[in-house]
PDB file of N, CA and C in Angstrom:
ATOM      1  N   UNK A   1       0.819  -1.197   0.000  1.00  0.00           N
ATOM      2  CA  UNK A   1       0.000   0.000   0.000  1.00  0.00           C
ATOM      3  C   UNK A   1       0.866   1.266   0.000  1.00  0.00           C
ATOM      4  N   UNK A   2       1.871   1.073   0.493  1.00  0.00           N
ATOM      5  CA  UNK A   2       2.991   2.467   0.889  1.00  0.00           C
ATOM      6  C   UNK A   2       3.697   2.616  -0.282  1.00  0.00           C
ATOM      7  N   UNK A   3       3.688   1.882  -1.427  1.00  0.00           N
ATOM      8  CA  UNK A   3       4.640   1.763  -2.692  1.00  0.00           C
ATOM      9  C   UNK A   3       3.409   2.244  -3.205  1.00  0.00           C
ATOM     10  N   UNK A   4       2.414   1.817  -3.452  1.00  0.00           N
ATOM     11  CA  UNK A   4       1.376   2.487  -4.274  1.00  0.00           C
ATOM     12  C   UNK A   4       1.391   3.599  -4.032  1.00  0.00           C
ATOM     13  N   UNK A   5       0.932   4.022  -2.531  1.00  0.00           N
ATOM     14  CA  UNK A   5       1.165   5.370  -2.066  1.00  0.00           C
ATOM     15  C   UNK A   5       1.826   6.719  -2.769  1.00  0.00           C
ATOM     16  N   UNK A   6       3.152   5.997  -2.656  1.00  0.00           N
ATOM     17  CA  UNK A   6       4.584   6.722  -2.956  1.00  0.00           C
ATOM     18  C   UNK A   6       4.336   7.082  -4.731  1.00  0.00           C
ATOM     19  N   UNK A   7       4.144   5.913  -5.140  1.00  0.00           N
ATOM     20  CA  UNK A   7       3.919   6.146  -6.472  1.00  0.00           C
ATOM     21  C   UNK A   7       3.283   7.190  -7.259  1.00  0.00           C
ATOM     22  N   UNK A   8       1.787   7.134  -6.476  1.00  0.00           N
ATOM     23  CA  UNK A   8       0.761   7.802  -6.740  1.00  0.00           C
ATOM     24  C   UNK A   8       1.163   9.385  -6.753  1.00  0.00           C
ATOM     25  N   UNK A   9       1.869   9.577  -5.435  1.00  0.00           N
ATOM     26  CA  UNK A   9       2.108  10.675  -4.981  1.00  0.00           C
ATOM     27  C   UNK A   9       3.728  11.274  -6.272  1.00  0.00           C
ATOM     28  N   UNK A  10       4.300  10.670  -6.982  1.00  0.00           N
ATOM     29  CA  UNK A  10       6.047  10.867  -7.348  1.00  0.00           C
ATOM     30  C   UNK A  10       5.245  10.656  -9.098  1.00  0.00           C
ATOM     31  N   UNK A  11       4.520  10.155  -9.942  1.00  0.00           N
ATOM     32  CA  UNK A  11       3.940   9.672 -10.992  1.00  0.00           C
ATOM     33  C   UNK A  11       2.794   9.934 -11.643  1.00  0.00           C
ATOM     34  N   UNK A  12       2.819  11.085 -13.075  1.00  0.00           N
ATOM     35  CA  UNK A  12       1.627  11.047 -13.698  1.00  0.00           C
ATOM     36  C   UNK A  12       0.736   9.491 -14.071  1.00  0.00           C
ATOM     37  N   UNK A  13      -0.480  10.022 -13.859  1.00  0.00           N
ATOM     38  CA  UNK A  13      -1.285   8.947 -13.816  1.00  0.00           C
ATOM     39  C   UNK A  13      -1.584   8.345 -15.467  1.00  0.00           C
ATOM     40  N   UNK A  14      -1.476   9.318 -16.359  1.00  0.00           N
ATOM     41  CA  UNK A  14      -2.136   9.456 -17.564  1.00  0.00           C
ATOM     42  C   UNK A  14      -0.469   8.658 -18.349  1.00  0.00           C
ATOM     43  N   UNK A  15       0.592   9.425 -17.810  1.00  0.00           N
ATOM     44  CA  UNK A  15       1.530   8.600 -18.755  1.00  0.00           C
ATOM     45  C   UNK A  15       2.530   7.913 -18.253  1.00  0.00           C
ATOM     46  N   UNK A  16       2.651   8.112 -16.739  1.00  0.00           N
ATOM     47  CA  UNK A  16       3.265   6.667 -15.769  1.00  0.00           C
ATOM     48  C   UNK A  16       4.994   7.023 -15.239  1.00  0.00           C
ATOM     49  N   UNK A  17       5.259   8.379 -15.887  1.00  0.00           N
ATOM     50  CA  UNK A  17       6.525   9.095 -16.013  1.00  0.00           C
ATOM     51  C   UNK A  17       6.269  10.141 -14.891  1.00  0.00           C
ATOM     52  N   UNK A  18       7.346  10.739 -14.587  1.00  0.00           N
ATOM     53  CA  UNK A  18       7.705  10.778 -13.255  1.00  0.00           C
ATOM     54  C   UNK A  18       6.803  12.422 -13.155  1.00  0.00           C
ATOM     55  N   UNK A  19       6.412  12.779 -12.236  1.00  0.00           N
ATOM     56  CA  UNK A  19       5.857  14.228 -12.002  1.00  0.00           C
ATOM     57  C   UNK A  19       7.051  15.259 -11.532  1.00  0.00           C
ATOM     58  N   UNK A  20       6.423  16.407 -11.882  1.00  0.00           N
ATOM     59  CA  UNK A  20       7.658  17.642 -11.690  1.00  0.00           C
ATOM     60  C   UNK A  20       8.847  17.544  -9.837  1.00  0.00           C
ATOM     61  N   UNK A  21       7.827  17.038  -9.334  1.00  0.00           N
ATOM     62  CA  UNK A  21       8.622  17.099  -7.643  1.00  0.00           C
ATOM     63  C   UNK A  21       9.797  15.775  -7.925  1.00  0.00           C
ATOM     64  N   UNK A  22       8.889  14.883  -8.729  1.00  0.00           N
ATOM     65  CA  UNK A  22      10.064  13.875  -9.038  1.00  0.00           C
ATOM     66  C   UNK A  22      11.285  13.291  -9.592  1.00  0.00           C
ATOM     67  N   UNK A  23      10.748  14.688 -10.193  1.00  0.00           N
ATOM     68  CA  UNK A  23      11.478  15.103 -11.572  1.00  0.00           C
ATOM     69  C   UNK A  23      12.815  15.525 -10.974  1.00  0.00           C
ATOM     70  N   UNK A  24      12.678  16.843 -10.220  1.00  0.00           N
ATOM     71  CA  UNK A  24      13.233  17.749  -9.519  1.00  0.00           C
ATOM     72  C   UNK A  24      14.296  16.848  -8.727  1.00  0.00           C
ATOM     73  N   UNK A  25      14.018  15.980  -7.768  1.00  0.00           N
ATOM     74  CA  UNK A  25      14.184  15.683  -6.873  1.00  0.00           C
ATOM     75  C   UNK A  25      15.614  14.622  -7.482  1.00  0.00           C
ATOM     76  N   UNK A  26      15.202  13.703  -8.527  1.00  0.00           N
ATOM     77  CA  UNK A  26      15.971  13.530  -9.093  1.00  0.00           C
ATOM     78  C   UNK A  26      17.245  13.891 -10.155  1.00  0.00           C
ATOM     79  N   UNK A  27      17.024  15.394 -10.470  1.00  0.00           N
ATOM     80  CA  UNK A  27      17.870  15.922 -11.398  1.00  0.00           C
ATOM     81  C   UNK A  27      19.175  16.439  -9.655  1.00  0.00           C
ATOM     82  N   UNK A  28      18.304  16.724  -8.333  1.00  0.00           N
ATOM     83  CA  UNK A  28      19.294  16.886  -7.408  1.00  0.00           C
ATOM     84  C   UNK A  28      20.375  15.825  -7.294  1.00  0.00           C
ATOM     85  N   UNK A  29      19.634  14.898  -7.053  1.00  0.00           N
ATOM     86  CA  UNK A  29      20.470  13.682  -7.086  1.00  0.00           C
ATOM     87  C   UNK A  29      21.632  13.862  -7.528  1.00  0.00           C
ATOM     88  N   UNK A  30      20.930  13.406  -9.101  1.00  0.00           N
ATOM     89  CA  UNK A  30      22.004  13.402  -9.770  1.00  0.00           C
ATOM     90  C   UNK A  30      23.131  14.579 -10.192  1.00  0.00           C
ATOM     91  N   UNK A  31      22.813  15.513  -9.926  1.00  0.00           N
ATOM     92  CA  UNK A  31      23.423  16.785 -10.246  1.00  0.00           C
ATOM     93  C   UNK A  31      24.459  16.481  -9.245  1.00  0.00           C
ATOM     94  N   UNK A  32      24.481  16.125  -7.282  1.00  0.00           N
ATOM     95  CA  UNK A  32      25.190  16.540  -7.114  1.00  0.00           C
ATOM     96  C   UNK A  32      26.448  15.141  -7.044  1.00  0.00           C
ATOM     97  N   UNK A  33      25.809  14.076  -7.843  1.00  0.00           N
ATOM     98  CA  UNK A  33      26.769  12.845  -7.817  1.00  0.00           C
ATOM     99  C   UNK A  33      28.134  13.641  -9.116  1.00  0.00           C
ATOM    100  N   UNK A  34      27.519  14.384 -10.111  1.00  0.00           N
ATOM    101  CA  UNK A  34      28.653  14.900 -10.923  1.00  0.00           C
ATOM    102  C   UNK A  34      29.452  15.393 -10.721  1.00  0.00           C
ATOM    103  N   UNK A  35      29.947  16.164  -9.365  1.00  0.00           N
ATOM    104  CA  UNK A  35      30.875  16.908  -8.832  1.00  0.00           C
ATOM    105  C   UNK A  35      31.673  15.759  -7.777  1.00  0.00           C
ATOM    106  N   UNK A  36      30.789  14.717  -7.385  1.00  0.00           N
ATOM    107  CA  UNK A  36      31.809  14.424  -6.419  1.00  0.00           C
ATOM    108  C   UNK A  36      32.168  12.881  -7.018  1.00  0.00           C
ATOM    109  N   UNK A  37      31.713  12.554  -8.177  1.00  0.00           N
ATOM    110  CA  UNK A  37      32.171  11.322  -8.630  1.00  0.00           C
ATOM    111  C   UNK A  37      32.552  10.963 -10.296  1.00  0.00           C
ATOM    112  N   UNK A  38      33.455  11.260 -10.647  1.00  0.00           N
ATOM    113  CA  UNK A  38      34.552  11.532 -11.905  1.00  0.00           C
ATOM    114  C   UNK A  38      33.730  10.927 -12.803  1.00  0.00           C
ATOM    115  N   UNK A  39      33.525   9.285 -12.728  1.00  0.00           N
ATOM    116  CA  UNK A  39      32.861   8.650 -13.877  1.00  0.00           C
ATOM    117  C   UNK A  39      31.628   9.162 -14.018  1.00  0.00           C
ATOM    118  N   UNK A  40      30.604   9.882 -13.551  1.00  0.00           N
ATOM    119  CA  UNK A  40      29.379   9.959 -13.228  1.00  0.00           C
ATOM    120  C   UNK A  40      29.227  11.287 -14.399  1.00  0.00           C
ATOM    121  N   UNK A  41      28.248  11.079 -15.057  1.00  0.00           N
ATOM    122  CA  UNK A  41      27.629  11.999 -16.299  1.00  0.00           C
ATOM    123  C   UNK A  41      26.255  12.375 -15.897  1.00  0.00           C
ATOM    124  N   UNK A  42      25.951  13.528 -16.522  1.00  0.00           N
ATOM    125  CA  UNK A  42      24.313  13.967 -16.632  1.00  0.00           C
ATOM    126  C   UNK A  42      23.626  14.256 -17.569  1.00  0.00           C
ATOM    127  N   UNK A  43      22.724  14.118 -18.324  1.00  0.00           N
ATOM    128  CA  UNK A  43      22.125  14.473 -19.525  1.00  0.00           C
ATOM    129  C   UNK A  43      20.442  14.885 -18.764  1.00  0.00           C
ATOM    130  N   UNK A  44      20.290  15.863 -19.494  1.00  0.00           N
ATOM    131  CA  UNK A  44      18.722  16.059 -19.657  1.00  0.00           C
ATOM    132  C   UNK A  44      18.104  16.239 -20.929  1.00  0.00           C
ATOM    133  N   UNK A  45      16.824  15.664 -21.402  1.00  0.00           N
ATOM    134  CA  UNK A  45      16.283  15.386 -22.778  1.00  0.00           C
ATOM    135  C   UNK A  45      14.463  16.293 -21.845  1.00  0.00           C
ATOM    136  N   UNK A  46      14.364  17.189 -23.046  1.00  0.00           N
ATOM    137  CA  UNK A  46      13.396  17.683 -22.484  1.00  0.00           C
ATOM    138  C   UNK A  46      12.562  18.047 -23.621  1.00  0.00           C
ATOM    139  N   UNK A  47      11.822  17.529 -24.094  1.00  0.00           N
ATOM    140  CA  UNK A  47      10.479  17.178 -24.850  1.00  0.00           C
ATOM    141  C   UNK A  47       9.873  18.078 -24.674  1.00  0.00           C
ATOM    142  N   UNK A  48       9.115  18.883 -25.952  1.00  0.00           N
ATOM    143  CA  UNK A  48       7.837  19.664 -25.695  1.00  0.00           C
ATOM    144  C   UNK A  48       7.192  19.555 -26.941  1.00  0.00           C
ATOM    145  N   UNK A  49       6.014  18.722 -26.665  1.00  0.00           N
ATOM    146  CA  UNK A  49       4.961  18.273 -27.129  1.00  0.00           C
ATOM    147  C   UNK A  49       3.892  19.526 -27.811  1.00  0.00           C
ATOM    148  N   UNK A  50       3.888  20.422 -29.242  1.00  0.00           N
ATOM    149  CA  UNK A  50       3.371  21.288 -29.177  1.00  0.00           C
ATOM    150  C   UNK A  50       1.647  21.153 -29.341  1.00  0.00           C
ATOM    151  N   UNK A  51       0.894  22.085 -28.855  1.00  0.00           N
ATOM    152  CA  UNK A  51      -0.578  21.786 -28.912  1.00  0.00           C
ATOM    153  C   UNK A  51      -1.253  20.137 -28.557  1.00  0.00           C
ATOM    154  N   UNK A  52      -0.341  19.862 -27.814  1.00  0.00           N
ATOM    155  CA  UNK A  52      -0.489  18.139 -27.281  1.00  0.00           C
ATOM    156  C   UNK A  52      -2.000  17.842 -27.033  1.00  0.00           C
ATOM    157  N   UNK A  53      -2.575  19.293 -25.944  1.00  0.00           N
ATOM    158  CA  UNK A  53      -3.876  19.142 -25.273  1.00  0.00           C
ATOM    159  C   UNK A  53      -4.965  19.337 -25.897  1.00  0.00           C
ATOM    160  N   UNK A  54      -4.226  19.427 -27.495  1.00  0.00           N
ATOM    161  CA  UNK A  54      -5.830  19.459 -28.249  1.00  0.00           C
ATOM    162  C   UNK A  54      -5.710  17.938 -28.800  1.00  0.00           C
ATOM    163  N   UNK A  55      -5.399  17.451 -28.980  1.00  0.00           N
ATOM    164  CA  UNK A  55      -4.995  15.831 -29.638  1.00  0.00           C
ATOM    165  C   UNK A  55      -5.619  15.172 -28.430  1.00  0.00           C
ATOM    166  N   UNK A  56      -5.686  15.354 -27.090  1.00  0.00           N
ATOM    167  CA  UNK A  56      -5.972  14.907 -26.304  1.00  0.00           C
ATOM    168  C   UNK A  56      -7.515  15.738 -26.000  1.00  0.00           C
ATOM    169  N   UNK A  57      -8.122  16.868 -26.331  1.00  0.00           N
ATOM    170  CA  UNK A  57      -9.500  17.523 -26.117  1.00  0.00           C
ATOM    171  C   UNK A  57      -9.928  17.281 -27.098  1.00  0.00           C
ATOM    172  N   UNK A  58      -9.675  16.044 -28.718  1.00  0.00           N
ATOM    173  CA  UNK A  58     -10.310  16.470 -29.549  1.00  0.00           C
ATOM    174  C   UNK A  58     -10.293  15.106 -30.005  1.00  0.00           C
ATOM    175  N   UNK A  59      -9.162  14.085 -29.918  1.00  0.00           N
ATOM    176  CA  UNK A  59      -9.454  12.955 -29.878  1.00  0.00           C
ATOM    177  C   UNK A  59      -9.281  11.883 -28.956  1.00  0.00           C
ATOM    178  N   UNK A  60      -9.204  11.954 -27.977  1.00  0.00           N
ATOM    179  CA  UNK A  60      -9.414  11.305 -26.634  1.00  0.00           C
ATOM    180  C   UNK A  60      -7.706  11.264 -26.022  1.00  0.00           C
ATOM    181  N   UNK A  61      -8.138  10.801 -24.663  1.00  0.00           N
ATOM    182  CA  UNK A  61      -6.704  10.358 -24.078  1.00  0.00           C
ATOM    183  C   UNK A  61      -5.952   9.155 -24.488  1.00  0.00           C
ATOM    184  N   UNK A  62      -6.965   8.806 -25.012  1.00  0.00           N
ATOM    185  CA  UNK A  62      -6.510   6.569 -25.858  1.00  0.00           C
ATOM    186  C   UNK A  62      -5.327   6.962 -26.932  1.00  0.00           C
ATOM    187  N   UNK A  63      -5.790   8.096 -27.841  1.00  0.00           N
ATOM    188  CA  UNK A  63      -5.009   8.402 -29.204  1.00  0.00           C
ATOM    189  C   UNK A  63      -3.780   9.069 -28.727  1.00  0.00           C
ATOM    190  N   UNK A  64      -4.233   9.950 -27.823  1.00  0.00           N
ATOM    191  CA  UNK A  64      -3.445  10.871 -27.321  1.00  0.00           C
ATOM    192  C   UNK A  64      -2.002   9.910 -26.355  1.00  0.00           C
ATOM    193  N   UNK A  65      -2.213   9.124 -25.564  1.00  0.00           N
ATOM    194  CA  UNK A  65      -1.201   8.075 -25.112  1.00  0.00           C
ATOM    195  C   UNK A  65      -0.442   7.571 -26.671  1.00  0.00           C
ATOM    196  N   UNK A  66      -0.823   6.807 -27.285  1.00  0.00           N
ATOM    197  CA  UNK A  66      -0.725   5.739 -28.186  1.00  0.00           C
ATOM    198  C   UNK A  66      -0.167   6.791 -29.434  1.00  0.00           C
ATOM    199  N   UNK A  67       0.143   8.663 -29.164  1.00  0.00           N
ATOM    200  CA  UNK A  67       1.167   9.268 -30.139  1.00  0.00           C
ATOM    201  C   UNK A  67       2.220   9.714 -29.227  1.00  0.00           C
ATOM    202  N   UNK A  68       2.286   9.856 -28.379  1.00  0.00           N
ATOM    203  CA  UNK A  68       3.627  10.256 -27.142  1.00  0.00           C
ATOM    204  C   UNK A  68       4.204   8.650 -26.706  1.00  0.00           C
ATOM    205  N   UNK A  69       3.610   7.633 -26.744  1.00  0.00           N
ATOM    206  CA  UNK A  69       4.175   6.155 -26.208  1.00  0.00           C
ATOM    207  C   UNK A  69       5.287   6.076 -26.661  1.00  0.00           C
ATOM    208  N   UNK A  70       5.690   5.992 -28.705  1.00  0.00           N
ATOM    209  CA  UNK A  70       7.105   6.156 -28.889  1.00  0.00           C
ATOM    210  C   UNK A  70       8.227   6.530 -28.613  1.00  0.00           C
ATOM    211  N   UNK A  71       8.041   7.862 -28.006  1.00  0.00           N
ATOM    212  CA  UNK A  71       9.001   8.716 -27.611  1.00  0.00           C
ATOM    213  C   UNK A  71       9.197   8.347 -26.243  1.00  0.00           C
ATOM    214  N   UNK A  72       8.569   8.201 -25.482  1.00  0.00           N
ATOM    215  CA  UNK A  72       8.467   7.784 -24.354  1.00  0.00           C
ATOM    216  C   UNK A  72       9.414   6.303 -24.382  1.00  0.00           C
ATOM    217  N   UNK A  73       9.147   5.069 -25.095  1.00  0.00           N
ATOM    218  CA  UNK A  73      10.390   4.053 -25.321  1.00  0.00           C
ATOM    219  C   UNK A  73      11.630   4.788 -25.328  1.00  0.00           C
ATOM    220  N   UNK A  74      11.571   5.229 -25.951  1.00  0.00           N
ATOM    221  CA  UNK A  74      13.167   5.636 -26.306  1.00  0.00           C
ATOM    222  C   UNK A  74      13.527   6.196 -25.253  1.00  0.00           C
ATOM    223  N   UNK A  75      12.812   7.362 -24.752  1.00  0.00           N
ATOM    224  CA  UNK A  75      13.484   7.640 -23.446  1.00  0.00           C
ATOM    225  C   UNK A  75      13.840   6.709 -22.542  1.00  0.00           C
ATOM    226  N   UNK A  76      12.645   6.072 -22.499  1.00  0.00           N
ATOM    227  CA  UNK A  76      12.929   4.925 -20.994  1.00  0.00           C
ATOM    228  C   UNK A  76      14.389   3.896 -21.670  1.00  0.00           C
ATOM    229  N   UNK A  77      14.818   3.944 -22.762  1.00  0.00           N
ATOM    230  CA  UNK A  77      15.777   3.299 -23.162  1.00  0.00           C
ATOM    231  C   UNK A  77      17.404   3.886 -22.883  1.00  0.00           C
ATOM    232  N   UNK A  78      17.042   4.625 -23.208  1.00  0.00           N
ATOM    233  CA  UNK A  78      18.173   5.856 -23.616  1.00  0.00           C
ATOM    234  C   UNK A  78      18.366   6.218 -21.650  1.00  0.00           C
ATOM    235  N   UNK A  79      17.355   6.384 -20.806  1.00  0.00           N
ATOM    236  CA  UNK A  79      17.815   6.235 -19.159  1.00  0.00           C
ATOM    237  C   UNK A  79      18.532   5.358 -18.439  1.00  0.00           C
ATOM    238  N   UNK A  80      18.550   4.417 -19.408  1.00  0.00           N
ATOM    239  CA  UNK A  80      18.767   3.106 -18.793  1.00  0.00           C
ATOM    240  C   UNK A  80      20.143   3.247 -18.548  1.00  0.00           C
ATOM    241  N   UNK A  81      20.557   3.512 -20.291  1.00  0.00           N
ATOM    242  CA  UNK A  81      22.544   3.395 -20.089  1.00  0.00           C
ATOM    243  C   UNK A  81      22.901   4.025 -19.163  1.00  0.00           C
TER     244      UNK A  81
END
């Protein structure tokens, strides 16, 4: 229940990727592992989806997931390394 919790609370619901506090919270992280650990790199990839919320007010949230999902792979790929 406390992992759901956590989740709920750190995770958009609509696309399962992390919300702005989580976001945040993690770019600290990692920001301050780059100064104190040589091998350690940072990248940020920052997407902007233009007029997204009409694709989503005009043909549902179903279509609207199922044209951002691609991009979304790749990211979750490209985090991994």
């Amino acid at each position: 229940m406390q992992d759901r919790l956590q989740r709920q609370a750190t995770h958009d619901p609509l696309t399962g990727l992390p919300n702005r506090a989580a976001l945040f919270e993690r770019i600290h992280r990692a920001s301050g592992k780059v100064g104190s650990e040589p091998d350690h790199h940072m990248a940020l990839l920052f997407i902007d989806l233009d007029h997204f919320k009409s694709i989503n007010d005009s043909l549902g949230h179903a279509v609207g997931t199922r044209c951002w999902e691609p991009s979304r792979a790749g990211a979750d790929r490209g985090a991994s390394r």
